[in-house]
N, C-alpha and C. Protein backbone atom coordinates (compact mmCIF):
# COMPACT_ATOMS: atom_id res chain seq x y z
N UNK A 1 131.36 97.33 91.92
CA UNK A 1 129.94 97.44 92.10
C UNK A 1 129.46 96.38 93.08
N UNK A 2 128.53 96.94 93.61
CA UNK A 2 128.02 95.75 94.77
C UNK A 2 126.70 94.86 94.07
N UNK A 3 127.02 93.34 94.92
CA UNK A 3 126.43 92.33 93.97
C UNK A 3 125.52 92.63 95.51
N UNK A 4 124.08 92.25 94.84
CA UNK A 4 123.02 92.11 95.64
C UNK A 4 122.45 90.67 96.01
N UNK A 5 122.17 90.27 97.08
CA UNK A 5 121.51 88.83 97.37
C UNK A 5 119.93 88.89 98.42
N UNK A 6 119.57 89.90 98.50
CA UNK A 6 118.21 90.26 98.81
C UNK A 6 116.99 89.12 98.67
N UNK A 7 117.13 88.38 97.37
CA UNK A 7 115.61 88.13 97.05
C UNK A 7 114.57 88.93 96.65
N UNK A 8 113.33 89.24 97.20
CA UNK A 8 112.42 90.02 96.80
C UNK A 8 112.72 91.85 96.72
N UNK A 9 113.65 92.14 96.98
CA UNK A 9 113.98 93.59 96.85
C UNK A 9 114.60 93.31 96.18
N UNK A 10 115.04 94.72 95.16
CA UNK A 10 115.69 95.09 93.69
C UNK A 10 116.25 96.41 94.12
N UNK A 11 116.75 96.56 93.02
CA UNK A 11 117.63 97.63 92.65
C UNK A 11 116.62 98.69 92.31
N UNK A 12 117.08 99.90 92.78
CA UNK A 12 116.04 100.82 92.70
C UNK A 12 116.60 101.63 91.67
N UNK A 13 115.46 102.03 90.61
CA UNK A 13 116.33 102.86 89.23
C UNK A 13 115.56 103.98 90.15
N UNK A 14 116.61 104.70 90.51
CA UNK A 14 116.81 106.32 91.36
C UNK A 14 117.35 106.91 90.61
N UNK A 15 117.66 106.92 89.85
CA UNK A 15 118.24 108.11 88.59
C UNK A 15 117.09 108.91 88.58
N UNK A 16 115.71 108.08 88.59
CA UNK A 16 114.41 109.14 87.85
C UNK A 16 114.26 110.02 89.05
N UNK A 17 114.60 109.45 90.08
CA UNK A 17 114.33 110.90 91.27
C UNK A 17 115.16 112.12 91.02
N UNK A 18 115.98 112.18 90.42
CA UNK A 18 116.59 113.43 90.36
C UNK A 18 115.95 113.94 89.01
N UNK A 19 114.45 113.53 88.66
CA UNK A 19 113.86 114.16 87.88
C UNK A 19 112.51 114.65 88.53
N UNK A 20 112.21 113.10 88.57
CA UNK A 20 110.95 112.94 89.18
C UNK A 20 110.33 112.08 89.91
N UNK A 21 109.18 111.53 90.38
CA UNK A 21 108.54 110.65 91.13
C UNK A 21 108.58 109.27 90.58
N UNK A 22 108.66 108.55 89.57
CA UNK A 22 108.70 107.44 89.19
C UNK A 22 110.14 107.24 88.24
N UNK A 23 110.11 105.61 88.31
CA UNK A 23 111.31 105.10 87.76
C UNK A 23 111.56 105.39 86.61
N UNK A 24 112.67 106.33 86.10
CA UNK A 24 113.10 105.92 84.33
C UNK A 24 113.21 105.28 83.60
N UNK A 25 112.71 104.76 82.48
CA UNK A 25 113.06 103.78 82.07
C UNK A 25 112.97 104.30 80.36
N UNK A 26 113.91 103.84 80.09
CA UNK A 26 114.22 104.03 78.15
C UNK A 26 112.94 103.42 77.67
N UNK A 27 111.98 102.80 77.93
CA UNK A 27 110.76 101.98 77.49
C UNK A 27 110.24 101.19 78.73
N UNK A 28 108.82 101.56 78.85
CA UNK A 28 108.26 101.20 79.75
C UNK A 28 107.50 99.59 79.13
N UNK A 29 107.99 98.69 80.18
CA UNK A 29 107.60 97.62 79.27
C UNK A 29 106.04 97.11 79.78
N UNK A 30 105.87 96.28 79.37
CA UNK A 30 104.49 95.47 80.10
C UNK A 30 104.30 95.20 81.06
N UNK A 31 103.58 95.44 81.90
CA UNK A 31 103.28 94.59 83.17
C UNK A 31 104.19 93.83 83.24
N UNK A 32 104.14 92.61 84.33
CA UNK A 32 104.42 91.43 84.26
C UNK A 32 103.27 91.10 84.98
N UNK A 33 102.90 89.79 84.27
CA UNK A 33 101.97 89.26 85.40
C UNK A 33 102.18 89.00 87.07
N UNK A 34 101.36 88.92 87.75
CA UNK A 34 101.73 88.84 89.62
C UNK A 34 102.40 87.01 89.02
N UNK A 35 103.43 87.18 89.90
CA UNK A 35 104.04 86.05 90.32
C UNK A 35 105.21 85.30 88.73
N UNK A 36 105.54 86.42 88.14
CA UNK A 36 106.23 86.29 86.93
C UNK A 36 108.09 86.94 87.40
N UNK A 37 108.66 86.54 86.42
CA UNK A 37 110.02 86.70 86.91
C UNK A 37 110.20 87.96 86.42
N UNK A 38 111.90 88.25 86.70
CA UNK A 38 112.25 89.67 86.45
C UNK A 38 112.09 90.43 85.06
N UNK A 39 112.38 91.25 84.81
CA UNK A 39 111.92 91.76 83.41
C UNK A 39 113.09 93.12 83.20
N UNK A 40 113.68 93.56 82.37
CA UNK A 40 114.70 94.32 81.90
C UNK A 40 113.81 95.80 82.76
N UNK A 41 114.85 97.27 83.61
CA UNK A 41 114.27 98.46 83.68
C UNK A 41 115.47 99.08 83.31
N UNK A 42 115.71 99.62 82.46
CA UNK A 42 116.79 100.32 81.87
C UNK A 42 116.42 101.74 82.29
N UNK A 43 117.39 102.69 82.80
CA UNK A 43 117.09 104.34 83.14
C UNK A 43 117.56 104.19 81.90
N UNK A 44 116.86 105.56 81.44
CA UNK A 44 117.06 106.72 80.72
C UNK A 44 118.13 108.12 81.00
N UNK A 45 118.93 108.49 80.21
CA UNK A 45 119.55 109.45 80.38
C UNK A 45 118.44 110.52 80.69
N UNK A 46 119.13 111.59 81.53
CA UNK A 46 118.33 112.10 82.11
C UNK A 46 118.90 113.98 81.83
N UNK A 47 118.36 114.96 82.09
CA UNK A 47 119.01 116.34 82.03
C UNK A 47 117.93 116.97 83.21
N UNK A 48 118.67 118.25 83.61
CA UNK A 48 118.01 119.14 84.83
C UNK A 48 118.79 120.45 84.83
N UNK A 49 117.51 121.40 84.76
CA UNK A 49 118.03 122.81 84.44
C UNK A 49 119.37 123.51 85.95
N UNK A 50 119.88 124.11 85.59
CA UNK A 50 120.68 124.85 86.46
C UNK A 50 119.24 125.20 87.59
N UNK A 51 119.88 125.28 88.86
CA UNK A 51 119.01 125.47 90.14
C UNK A 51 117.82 124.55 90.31
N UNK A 52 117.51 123.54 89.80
CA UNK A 52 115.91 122.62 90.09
C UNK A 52 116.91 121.44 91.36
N UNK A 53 118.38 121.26 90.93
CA UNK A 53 118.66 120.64 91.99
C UNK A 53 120.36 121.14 92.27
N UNK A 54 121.01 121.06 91.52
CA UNK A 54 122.53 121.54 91.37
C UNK A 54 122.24 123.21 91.16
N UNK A 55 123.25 124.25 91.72
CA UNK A 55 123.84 125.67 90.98
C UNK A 55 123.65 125.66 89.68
N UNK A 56 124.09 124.29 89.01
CA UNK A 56 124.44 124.39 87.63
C UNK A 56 123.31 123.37 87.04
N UNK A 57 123.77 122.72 85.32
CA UNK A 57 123.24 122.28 84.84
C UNK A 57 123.67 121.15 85.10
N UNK A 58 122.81 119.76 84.63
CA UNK A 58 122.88 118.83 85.47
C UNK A 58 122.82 117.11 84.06
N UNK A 59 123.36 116.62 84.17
CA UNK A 59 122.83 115.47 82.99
C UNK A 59 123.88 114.05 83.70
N UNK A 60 122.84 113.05 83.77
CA UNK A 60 122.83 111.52 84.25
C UNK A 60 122.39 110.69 83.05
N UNK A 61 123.53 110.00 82.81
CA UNK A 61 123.66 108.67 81.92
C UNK A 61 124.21 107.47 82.60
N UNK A 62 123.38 106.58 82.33
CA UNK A 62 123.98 105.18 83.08
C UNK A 62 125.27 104.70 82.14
N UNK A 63 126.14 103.62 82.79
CA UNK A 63 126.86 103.72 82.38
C UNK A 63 127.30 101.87 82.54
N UNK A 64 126.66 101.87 83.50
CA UNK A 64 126.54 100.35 84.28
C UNK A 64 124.30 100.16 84.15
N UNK A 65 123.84 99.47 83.47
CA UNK A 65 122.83 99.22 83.85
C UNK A 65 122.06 97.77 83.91
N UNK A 66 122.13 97.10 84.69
CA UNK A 66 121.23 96.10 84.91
C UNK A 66 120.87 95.81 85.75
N UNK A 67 119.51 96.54 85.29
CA UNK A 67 118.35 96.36 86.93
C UNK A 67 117.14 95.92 85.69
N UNK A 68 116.87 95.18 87.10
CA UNK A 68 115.88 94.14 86.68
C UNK A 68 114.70 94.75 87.30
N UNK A 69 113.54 94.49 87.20
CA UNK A 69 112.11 94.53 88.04
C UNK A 69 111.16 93.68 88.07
N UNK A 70 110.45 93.42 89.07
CA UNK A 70 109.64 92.37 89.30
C UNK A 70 108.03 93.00 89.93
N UNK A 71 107.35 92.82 89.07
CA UNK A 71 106.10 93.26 90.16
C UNK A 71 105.65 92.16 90.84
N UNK A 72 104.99 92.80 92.54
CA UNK A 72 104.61 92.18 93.29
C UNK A 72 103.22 91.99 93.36
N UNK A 73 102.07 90.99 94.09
CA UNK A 73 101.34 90.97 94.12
C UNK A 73 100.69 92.45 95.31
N UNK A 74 100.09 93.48 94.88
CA UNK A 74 99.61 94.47 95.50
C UNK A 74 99.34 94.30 96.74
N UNK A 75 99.45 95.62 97.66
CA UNK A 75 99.53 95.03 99.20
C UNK A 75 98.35 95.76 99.64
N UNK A 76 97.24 96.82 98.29
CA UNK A 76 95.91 97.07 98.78
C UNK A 76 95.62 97.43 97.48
N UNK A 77 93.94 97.63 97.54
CA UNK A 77 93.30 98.38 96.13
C UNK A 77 94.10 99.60 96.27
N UNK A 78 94.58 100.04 94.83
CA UNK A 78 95.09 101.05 94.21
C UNK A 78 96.47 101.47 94.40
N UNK A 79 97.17 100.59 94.58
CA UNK A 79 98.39 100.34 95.02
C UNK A 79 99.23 99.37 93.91
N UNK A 80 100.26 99.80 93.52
CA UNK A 80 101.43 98.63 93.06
C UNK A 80 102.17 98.47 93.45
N UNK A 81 103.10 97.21 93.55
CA UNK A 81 104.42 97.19 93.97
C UNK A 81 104.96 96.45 93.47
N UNK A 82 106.42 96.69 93.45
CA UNK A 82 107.85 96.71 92.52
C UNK A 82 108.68 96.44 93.26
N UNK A 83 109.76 95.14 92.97
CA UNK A 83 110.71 95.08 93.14
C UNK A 83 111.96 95.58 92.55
N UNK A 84 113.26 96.09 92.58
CA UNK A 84 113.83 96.26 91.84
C UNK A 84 115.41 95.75 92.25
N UNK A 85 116.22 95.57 91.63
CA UNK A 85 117.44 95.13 91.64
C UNK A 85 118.51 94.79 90.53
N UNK A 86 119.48 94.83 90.62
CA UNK A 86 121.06 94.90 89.86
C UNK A 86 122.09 95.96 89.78
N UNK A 87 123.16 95.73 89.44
CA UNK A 87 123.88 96.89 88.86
C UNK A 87 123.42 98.30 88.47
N UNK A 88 123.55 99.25 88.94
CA UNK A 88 123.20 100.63 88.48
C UNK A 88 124.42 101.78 88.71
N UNK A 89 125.26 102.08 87.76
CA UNK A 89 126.24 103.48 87.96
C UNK A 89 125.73 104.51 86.68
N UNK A 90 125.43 105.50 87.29
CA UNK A 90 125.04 106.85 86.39
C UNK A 90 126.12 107.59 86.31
N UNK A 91 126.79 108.04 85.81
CA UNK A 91 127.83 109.37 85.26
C UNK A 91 126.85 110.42 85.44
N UNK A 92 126.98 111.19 86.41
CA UNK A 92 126.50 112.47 86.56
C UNK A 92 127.32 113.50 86.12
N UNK A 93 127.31 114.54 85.48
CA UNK A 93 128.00 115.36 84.81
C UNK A 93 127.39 116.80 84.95
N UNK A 94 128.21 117.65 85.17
CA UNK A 94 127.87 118.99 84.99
C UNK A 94 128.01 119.92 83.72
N UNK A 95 127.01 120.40 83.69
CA UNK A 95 126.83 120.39 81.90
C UNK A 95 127.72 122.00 81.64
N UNK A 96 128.20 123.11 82.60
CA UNK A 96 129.27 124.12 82.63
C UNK A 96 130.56 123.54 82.34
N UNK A 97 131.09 122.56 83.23
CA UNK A 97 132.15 122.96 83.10
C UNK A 97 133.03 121.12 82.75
N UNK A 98 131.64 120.41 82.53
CA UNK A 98 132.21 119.08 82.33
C UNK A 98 132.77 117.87 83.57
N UNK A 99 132.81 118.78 84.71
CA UNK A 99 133.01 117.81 85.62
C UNK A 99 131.95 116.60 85.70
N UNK A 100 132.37 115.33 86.16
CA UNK A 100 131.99 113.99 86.39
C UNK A 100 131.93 113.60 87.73
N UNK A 101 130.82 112.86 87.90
CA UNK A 101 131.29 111.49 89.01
C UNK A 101 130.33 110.54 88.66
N UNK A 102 130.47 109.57 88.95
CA UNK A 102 130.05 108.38 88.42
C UNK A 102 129.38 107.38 89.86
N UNK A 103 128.81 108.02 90.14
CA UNK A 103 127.66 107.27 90.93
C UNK A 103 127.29 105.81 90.99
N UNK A 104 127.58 104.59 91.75
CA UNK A 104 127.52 103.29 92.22
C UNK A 104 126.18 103.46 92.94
N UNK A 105 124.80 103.00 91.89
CA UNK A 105 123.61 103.23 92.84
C UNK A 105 122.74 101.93 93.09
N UNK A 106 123.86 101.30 93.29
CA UNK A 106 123.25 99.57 93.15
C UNK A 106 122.51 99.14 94.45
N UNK A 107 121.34 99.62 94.70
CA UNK A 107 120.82 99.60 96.05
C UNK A 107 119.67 98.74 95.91
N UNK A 108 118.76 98.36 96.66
CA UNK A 108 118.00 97.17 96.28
C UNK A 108 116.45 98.24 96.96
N UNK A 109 115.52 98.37 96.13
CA UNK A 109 114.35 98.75 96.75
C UNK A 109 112.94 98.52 96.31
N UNK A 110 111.98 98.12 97.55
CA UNK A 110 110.44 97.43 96.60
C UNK A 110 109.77 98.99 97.09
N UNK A 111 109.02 98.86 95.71
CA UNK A 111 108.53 100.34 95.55
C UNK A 111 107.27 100.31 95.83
N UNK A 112 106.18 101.04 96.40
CA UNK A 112 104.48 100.73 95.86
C UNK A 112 104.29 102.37 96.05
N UNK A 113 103.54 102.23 94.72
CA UNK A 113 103.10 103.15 94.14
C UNK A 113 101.78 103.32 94.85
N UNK A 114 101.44 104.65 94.93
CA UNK A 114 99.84 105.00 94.87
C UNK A 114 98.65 105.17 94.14
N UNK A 115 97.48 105.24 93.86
CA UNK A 115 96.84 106.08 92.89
C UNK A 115 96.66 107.64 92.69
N UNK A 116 97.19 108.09 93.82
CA UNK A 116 97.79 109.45 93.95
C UNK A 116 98.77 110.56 93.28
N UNK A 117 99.79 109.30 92.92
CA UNK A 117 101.01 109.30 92.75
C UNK A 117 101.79 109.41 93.46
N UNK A 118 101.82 109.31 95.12
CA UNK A 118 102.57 109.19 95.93
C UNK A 118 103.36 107.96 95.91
N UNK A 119 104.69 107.78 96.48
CA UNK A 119 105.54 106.44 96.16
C UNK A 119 105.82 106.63 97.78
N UNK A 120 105.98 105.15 98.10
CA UNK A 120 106.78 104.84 99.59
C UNK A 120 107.69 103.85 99.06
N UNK A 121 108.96 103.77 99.25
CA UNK A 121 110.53 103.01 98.86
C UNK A 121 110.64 102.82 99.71
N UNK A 122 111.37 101.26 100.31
CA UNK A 122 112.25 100.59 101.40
C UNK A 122 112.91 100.21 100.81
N UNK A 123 114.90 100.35 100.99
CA UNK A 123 115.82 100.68 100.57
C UNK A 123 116.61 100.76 101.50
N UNK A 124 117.32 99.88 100.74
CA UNK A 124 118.94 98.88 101.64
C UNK A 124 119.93 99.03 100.27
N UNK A 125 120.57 99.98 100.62
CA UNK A 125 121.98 100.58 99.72
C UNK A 125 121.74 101.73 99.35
N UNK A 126 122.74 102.15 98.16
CA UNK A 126 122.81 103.58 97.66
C UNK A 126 121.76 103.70 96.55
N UNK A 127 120.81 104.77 96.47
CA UNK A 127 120.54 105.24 95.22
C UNK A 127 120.51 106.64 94.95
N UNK A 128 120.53 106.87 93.86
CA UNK A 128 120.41 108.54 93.68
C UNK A 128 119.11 109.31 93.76
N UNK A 129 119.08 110.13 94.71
CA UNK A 129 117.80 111.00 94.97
C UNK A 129 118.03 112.27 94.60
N UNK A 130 116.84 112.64 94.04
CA UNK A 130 117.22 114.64 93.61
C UNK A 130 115.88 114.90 94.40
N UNK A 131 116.55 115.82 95.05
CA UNK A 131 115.23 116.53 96.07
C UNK A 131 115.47 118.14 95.24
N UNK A 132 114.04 118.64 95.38
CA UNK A 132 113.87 119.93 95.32
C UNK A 132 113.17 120.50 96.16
N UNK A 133 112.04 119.48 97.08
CA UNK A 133 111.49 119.81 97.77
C UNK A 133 111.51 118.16 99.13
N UNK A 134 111.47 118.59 100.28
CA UNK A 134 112.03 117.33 101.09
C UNK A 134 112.68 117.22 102.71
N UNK A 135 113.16 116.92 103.16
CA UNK A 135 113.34 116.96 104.18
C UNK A 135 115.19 117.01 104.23
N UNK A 136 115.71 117.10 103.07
CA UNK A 136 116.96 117.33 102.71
C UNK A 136 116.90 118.14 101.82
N UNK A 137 118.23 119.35 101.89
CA UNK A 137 118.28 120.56 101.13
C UNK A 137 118.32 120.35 99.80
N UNK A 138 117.88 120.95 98.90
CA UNK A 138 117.73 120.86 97.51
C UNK A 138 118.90 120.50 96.67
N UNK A 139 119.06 119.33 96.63
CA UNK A 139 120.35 118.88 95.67
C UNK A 139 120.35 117.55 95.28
N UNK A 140 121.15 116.94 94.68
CA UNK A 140 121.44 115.97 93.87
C UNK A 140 122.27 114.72 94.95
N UNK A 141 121.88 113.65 95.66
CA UNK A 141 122.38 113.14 96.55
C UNK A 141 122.91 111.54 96.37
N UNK A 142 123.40 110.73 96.46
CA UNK A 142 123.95 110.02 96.58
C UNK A 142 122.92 109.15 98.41
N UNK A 143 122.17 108.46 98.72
CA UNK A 143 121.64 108.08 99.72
C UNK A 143 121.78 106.56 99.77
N UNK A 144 122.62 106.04 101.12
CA UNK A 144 122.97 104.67 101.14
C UNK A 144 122.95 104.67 102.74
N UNK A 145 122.10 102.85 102.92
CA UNK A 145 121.82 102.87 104.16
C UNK A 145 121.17 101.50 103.93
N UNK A 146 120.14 101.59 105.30
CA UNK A 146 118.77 100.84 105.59
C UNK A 146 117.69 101.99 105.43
N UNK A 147 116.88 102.34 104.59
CA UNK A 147 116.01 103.75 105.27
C UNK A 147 114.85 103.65 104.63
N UNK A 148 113.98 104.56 104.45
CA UNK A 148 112.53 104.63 103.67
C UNK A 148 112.61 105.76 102.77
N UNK A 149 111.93 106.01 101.76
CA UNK A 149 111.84 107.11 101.19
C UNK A 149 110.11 107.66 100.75
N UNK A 150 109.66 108.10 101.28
CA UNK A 150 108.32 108.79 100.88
C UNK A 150 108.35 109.66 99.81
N UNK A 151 107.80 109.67 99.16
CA UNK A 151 107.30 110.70 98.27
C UNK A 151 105.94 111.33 98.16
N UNK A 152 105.92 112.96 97.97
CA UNK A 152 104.18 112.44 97.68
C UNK A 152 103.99 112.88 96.32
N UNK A 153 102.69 113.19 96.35
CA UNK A 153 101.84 113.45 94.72
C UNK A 153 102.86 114.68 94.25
N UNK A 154 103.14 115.61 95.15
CA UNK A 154 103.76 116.33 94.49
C UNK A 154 105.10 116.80 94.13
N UNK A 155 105.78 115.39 94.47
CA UNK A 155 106.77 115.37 94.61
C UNK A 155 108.24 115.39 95.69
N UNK A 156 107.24 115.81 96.52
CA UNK A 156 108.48 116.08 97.89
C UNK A 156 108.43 114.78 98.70
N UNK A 157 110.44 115.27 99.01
CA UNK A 157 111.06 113.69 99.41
C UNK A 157 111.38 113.51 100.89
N UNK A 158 110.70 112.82 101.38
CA UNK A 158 111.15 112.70 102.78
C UNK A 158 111.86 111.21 102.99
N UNK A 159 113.43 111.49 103.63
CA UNK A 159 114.21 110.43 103.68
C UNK A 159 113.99 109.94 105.33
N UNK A 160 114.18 108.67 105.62
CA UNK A 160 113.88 108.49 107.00
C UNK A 160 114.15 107.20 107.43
N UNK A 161 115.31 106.87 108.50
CA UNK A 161 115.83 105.88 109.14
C UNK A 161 116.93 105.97 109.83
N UNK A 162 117.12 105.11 110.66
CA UNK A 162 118.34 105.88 111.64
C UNK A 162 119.98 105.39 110.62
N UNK A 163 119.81 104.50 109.80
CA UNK A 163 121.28 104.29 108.60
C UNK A 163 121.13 104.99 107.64
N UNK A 164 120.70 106.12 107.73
CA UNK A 164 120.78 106.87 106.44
C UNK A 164 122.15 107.45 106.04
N UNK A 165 122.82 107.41 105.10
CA UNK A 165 123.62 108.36 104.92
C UNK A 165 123.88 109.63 103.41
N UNK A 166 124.26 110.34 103.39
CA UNK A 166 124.18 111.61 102.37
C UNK A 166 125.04 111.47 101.46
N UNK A 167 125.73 111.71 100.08
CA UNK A 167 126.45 112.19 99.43
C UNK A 167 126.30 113.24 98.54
N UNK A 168 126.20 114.12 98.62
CA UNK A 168 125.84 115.60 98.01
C UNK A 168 127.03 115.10 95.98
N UNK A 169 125.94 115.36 95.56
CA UNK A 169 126.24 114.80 94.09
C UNK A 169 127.25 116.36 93.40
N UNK A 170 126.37 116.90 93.98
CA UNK A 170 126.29 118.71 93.65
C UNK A 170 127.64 119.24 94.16
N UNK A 171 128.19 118.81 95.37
CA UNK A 171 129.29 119.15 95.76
C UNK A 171 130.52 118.63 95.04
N UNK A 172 130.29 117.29 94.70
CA UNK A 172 131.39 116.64 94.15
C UNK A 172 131.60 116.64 92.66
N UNK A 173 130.84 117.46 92.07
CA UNK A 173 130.92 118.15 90.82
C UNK A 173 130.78 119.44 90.48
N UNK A 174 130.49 120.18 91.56
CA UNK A 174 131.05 121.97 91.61
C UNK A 174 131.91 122.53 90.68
């Protein structure tokens, strides 16, 4: 697993994108106050019907988790932002036929949220993205680089930077 030395960027819990727009977490904890240290973000096991991103059926359990989060002091009204960082491997599994892979998504990314619910991510390493709707074909991905990730209110993912790179999750558990 890759050790991170970033500073203010974290580990991005991207497991929840292959659900949805915000981070998973087994318990959403408190705030932290602006200018407070890291605080436990544990993903949540996760499930996804056959076709929303894989042919098949779809289920992510961490397996490796320690990511930390830090909120930042906001960079406008109605806006948050998040640091995130540590260790993150999900066991992705296909729920037909039992195949595995085990996903290394230890990528470091500060998040700010909208009041929209739109998210913009900057993101240096791998995390796991599930697009259904996006600027990449509908599947379960593996994304490691330097790059950005947009989201909007309704969900659709636009990936964007010239280090981007792909790992189709979906393929490697067919």
């Amino acid at each position: 697993m890759r050790r991170n030395v970033l500073g203010v960027l974290g580990t991005a819990c991207m497991a929840a994108l292959a659900l949805g727009t915000v981070p998973a977490t087994a318990a959403t904890p408190a705030p932290a106050p602006h200018g407070s240290g890291w605080e436990p973000a544990p993903s949540a096991p996760w499930d996804v019907a056959a076709g929303e991103r894989c042919a098949f059926a779809v289920h992510g359990e961490p397996i490796v988790d320690e990511v930390v989060r830090r909120e930042l002091p906001p960079p406008a009204e109605g806006v948050t932002r998040s640091a995130y960082k540590g260790d993150l491997v999900i066991r992705v599994t296909n729920k037909e036929t039992g195949a595995h892979y085990d996903a290394d998504v230890s990528g470091t990314a500060l998040v700010d949220v909208y009041a929209s619910g739109a998210q913009f991510w900057r993101v240096l390493g791998p995390v796991l993205v599930g697009v259904g709707e996006g600027n990449l074909p509908r599947g379960l991905y593996v994304v490691d680089g330097a790059y950005t990730l947009d989201i909007s209110p309704t969900g659709a993912k636009r990936v964007a930077g010239p280090a981007a790179r792909t790992d189709s999750i979906c393929d490697r558990i067919s």
